[in-house]
Protein backbone atom coordinates (compact mmCIF):
# COMPACT_ATOMS: atom_id res chain seq x y z
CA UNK A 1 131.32 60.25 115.73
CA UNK A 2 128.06 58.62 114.70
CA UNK A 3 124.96 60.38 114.72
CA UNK A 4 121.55 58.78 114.34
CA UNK A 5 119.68 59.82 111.19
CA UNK A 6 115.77 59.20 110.16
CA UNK A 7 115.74 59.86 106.45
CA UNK A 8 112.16 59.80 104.23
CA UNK A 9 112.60 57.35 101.22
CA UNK A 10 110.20 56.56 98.42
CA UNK A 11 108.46 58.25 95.72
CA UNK A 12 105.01 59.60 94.35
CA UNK A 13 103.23 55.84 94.91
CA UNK A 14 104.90 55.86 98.85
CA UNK A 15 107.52 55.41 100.79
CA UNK A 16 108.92 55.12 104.50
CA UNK A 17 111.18 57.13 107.35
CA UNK A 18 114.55 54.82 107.56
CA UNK A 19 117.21 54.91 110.05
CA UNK A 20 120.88 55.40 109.24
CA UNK A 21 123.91 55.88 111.58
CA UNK A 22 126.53 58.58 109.37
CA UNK A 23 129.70 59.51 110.45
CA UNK A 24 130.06 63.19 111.25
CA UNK A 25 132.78 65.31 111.71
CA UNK A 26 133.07 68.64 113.54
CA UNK A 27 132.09 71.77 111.38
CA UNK A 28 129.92 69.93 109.07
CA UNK A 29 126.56 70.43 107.70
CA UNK A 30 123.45 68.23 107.21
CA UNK A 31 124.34 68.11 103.80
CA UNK A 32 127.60 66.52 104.38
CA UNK A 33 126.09 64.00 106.01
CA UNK A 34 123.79 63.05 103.11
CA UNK A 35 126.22 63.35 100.53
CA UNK A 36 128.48 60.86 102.96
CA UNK A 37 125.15 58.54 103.35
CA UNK A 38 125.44 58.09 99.63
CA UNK A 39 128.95 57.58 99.35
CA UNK A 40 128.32 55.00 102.01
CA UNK A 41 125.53 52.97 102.30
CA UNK A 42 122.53 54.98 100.36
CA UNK A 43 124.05 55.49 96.09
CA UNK A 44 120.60 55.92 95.17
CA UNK A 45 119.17 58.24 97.96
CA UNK A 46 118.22 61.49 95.74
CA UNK A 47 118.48 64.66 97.27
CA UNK A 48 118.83 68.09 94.93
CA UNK A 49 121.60 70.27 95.75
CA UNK A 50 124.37 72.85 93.66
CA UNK A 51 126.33 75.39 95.46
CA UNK A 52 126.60 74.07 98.87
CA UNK A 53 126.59 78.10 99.64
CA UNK A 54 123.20 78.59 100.14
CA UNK A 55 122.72 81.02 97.50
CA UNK A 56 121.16 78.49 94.75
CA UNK A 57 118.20 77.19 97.16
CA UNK A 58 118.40 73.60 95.40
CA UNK A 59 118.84 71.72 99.14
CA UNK A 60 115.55 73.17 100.46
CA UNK A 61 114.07 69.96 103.08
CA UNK A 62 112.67 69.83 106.42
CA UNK A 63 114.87 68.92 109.13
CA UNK A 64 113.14 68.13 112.37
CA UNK A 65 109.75 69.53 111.16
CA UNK A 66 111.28 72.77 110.27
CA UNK A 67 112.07 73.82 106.26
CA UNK A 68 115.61 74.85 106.14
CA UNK A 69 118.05 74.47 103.75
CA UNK A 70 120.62 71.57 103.98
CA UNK A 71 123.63 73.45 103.34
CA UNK A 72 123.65 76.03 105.99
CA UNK A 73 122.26 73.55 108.99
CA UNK A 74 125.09 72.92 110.64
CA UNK A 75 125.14 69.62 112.59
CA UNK A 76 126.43 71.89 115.85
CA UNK A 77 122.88 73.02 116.43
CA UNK A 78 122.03 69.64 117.12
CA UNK A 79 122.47 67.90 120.50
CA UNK A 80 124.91 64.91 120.41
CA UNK A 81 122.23 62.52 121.17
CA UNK A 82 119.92 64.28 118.95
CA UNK A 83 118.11 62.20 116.39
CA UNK A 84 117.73 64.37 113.46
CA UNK A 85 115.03 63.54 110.68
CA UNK A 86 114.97 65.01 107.31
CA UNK A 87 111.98 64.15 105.00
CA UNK A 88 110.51 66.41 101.49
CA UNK A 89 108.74 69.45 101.46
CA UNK A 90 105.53 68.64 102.97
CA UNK A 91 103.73 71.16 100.34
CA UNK A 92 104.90 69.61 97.08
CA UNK A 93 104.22 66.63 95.37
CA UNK A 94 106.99 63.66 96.01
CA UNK A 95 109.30 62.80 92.89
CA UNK A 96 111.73 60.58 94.70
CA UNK A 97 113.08 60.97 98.18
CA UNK A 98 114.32 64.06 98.76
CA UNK A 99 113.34 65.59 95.61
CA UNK A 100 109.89 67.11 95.35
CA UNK A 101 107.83 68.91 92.04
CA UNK A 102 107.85 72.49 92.77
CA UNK A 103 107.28 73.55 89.18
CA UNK A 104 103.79 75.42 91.13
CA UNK A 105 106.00 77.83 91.41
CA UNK A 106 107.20 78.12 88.25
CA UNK A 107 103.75 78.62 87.04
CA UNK A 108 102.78 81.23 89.29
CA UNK A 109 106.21 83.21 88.61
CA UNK A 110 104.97 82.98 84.22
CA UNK A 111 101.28 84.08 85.41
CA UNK A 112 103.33 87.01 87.75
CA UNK A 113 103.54 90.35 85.38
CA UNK A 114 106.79 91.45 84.59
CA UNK A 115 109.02 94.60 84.76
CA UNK A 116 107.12 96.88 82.35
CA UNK A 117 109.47 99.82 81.25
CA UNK A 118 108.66 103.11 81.10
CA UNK A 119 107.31 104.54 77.47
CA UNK A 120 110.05 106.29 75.32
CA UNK A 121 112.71 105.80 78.02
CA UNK A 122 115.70 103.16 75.78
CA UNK A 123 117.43 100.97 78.42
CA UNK A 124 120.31 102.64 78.66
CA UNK A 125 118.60 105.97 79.84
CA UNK A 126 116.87 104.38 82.89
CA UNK A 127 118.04 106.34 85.79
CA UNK A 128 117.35 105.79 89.49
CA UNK A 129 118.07 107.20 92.79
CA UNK A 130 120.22 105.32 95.38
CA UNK A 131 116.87 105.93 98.01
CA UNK A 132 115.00 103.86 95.41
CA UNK A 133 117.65 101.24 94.90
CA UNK A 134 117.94 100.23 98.50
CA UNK A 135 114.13 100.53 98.86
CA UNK A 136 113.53 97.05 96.86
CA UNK A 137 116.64 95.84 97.27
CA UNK A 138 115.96 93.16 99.72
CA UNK A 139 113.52 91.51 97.87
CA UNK A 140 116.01 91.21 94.99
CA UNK A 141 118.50 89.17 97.76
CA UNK A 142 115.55 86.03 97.06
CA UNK A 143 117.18 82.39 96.14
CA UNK A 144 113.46 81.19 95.30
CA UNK A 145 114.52 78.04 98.05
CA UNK A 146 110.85 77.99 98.32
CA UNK A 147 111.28 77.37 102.04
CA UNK A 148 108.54 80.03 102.27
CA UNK A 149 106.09 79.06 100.02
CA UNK A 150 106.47 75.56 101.31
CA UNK A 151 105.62 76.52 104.97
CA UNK A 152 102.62 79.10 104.32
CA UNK A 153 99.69 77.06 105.53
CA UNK A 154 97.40 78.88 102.62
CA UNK A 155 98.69 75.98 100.30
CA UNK A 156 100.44 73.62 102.95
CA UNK A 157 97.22 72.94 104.45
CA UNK A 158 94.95 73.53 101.65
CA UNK A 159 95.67 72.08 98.15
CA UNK A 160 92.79 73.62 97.19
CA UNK A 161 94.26 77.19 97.33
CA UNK A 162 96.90 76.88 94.95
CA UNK A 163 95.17 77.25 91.98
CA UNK A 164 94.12 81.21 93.45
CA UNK A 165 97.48 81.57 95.93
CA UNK A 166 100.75 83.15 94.53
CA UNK A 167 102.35 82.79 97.79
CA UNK A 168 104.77 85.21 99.91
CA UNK A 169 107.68 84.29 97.50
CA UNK A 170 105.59 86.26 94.70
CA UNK A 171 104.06 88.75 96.89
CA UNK A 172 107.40 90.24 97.81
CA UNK A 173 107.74 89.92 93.84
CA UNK A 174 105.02 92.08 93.50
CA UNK A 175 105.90 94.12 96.21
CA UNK A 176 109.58 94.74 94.84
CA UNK A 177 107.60 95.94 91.24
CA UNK A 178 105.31 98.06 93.04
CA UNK A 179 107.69 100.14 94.46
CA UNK A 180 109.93 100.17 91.10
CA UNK A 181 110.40 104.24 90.36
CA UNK A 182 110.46 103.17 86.49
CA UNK A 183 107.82 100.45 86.57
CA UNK A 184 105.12 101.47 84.33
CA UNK A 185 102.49 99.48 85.75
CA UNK A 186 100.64 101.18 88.42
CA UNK A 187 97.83 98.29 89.66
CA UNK A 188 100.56 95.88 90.75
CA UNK A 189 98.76 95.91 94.02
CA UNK A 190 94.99 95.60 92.91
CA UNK A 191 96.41 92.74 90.18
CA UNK A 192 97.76 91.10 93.91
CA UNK A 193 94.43 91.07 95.54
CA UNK A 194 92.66 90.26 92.72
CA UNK A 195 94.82 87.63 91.01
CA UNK A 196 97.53 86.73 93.58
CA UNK A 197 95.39 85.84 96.92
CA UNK A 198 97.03 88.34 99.11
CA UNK A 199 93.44 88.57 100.93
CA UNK A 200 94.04 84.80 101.80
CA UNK A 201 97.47 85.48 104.09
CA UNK A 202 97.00 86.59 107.10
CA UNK A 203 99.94 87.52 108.39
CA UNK A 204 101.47 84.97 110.83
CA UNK A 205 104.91 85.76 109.27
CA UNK A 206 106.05 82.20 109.22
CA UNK A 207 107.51 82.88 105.71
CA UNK A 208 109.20 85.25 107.43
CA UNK A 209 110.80 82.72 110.18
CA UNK A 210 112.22 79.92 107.78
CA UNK A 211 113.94 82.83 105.27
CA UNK A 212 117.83 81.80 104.93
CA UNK A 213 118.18 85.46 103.60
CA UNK A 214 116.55 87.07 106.38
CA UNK A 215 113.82 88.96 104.47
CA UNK A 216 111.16 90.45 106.20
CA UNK A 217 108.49 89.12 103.91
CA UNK A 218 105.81 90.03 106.02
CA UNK A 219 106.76 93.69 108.02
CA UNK A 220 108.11 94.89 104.66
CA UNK A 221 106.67 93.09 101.91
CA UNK A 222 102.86 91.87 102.30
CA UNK A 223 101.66 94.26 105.16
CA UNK A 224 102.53 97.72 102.81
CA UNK A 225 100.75 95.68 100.08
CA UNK A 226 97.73 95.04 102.03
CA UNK A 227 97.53 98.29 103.32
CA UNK A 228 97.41 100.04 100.34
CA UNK A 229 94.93 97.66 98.89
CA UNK A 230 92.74 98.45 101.86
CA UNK A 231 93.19 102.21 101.47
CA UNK A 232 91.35 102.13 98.25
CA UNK A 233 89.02 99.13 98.39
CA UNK A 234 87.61 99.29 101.29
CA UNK A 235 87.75 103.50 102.06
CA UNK A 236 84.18 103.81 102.86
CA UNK A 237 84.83 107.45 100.82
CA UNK A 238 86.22 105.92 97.87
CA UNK A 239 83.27 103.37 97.97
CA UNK A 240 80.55 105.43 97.82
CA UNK A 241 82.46 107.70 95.53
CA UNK A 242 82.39 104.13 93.06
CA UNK A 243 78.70 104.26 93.63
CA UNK A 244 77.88 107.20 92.74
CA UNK A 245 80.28 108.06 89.89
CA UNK A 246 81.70 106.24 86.92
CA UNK A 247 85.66 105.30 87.53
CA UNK A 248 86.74 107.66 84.81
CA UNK A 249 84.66 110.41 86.77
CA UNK A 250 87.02 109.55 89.59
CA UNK A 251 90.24 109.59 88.17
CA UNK A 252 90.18 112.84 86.63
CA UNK A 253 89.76 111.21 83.06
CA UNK A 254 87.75 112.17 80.13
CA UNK A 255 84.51 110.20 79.18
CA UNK A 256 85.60 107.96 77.21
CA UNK A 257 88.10 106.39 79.96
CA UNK A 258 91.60 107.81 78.85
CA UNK A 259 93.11 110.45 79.72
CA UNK A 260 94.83 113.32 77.11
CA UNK A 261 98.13 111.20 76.75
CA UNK A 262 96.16 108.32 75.69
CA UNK A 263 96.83 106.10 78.62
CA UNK A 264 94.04 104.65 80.47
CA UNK A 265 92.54 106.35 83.43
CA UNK A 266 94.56 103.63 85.83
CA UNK A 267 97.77 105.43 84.25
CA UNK A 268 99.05 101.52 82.97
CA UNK A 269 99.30 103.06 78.96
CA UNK A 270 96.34 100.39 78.22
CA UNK A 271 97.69 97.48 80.36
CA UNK A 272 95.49 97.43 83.50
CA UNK A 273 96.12 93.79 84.87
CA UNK A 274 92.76 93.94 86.78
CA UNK A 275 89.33 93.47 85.12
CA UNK A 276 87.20 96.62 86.07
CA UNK A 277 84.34 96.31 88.17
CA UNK A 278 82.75 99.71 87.25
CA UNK A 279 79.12 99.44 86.32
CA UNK A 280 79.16 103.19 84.35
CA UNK A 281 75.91 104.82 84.91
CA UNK A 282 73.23 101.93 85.44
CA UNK A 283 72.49 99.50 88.24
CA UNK A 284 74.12 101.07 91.80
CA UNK A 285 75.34 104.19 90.26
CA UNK A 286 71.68 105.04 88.58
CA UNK A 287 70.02 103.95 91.89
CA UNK A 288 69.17 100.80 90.58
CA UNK A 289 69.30 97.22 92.32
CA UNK A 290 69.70 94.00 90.56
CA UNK A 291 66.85 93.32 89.37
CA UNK A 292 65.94 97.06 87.81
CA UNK A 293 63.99 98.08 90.43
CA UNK A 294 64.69 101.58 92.13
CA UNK A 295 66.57 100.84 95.64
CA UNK A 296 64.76 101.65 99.07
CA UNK A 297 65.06 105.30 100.65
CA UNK A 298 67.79 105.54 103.19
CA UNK A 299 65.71 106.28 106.53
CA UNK A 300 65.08 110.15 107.57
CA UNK A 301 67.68 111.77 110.35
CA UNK A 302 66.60 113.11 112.73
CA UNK A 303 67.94 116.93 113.44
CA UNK A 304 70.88 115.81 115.20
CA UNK A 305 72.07 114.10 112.42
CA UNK A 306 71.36 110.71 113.99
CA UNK A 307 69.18 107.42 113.66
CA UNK A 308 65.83 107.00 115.53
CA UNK A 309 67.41 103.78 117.83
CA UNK A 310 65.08 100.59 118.13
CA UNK A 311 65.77 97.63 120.34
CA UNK A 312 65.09 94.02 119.61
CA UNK A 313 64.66 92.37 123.27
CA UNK A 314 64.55 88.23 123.34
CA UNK A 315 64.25 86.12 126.21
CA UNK A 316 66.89 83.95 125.31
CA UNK A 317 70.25 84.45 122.77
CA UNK A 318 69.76 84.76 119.37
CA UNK A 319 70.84 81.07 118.08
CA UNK A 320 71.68 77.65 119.69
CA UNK A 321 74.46 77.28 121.58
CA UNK A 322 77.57 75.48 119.88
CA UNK A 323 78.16 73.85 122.96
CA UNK A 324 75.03 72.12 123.45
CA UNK A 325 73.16 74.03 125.45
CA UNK A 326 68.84 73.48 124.85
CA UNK A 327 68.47 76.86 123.59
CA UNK A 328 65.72 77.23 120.79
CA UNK A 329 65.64 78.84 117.35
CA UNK A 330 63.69 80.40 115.97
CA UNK A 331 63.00 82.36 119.56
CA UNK A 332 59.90 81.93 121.51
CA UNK A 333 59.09 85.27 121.98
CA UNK A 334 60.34 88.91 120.51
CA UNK A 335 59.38 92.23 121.94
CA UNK A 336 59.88 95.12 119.92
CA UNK A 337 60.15 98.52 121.53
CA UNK A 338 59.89 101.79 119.67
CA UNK A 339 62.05 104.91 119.95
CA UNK A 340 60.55 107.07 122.76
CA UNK A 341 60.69 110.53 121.56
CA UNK A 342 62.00 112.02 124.93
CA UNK A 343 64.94 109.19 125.08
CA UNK A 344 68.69 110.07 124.98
């Protein structure tokens, strides 16, 4: 039977959504119906594809608003009367109908640091557990369709963000390295946050959704990596441990920021990814702000261990209303109470 198709044609400088009517058979596949629209009545429609398996990721489109993969959409899921568009990756730039640039991702998976064998270990001696194996290995099952870096508003929405955004397809990348047994490299997740703009996801796991292999990007992937970023950047412990001591001090190294086997105090054998932050012994650790001058005294506790409380009491809300109420700022009046000595 016939089934009504909208189908995006053009190029970088433009284009339009046409209608075709394609023969379709039972068991087919979108794909089927493209490659039948070009024997037919479209030669010169271009449209990327290889396997037909879904294991090479070369169909990647979206079909009715959603990215899938052209191959494994089978025309059943469809209602008879269904009209079903397909138009480019929304996130990439247009080459010619189907086909869109997605060499971004190319360039983010050169820029993404690779497996970094262990010292003194030849290839053929690498040995790993079956635990660790099956650990990583559903990252590994990745056809780089780019269905999920295409859908992650970071960069869909935001061209802006690519230049700083690896995406989830390089997270789980990351991810997979990170928790490599013989990977030598131990800042893959500070190199991540730093480098790869895992603070900008936040989590709505629709990578995760549009995944023909079914990997749970997000749960498995980008959460562990976020939470172990967390653990040591923000640790209000491990901050004002940074403060006060220089980041050799911290790791157990020796002064000069290496350790007895020679290997920086980051254990990555002199191939930290990340830039360090530490400021040694002047400016915050030597008690020193910015601009040289001593910082101000923390105020006194009182014997409990606790803060004198003050209260700032307006007669209106601090700021104007965004919803256009005729509040004033700065506030008319401000009445500052002091800590009562007898007060819980």
């Amino acid at each position: 039977m016939k089934r009504h198709f909208r189908i995006w044609r053009g190029d970088s400088s433009g284009g339009e959504i046409r209608d075709f009517q394609v023969e379709v058979n039972e068991g087919e596949v979108v794909l089927d119906a493209i490659h039948r629209l070009q024997a037919t009545e479209a030669p010169d429609l271009a449209c990327r594809w290889n396997c037909k398996a879904g294991k090479c990721g070369s169909c990647s489109m979206e079909i009715n608003g959603k990215p899938r993969l052209g191959c494994m959409t089978r025309m059943s899921t469809f209602e008879e009367n269904e009209t079903v568009t397909i138009t480019p990756l929304r996130t990439f730039p247009v080459i010619r109908d189907l086909v869109t640039d997605v060499s971004f991702n190319y360039e983010k998976a050169r820029e993404t640091p690779a497996f970094a064998p262990p010292q003194g270990v030849k290839p053929g001696d690498y040995r790993m557990k079956q635990v660790d194996v099956e650990r990583s290995q559903e990252f590994r099952k990745c056809i780089e369709c780019f269905l999920c870096q295409n859908t992650c508003h970071v960069v869909r929405d935001h061209e802006e963000n690519k230049k700083a955004f690896s995406g989830p397809r390089f997270f789980i990348r990351a991810a997979e390295l990170d928790m490599h047994p013989l990977d030598d490299r131990t800042d893959r997740k500070e190199y991540a946050q730093a480098s790869q703009g895992l603070g900008y996801c936040n989590i709505t796991k629709c990578c995760t959704e549009v995944c023909p292999e079914h990997i749970k990007i997000t749960d498995n992937a980008i959460i562990p990596m976020k939470e172990r970023v967390v653990d040591r950047r923000y640790d209000p412990l491990v901050r004002l441990g940074r403060k006060i001591f220089r980041r050799d001090q911290l790791d157990g190294s020796t002064g000069n920021g290496s350790n007895s086997n020679g290997s920086n105090s980051n254990g990555s054998n002199g191939r930290s990814m990340a830039p360090s932050t530490s400021e040694g012994a002047t400016g915050v650790a030597a008690g020193l702000g910015k601009s040289g001058a001593p910082l101000p005294n923390a105020p006194a506790l009182n014997p409990d261990g606790r803060l004198d409380v003050a209260e700032l009491l307006a007669e209106h809300p601090g700021g104007p209303s965004p919803f256009g109420d005729d509040q004033e700022f700065p506030l008319r009046k401000i009445t500052y109470n002091h800590p009562e000595t007898d007060k819980d």
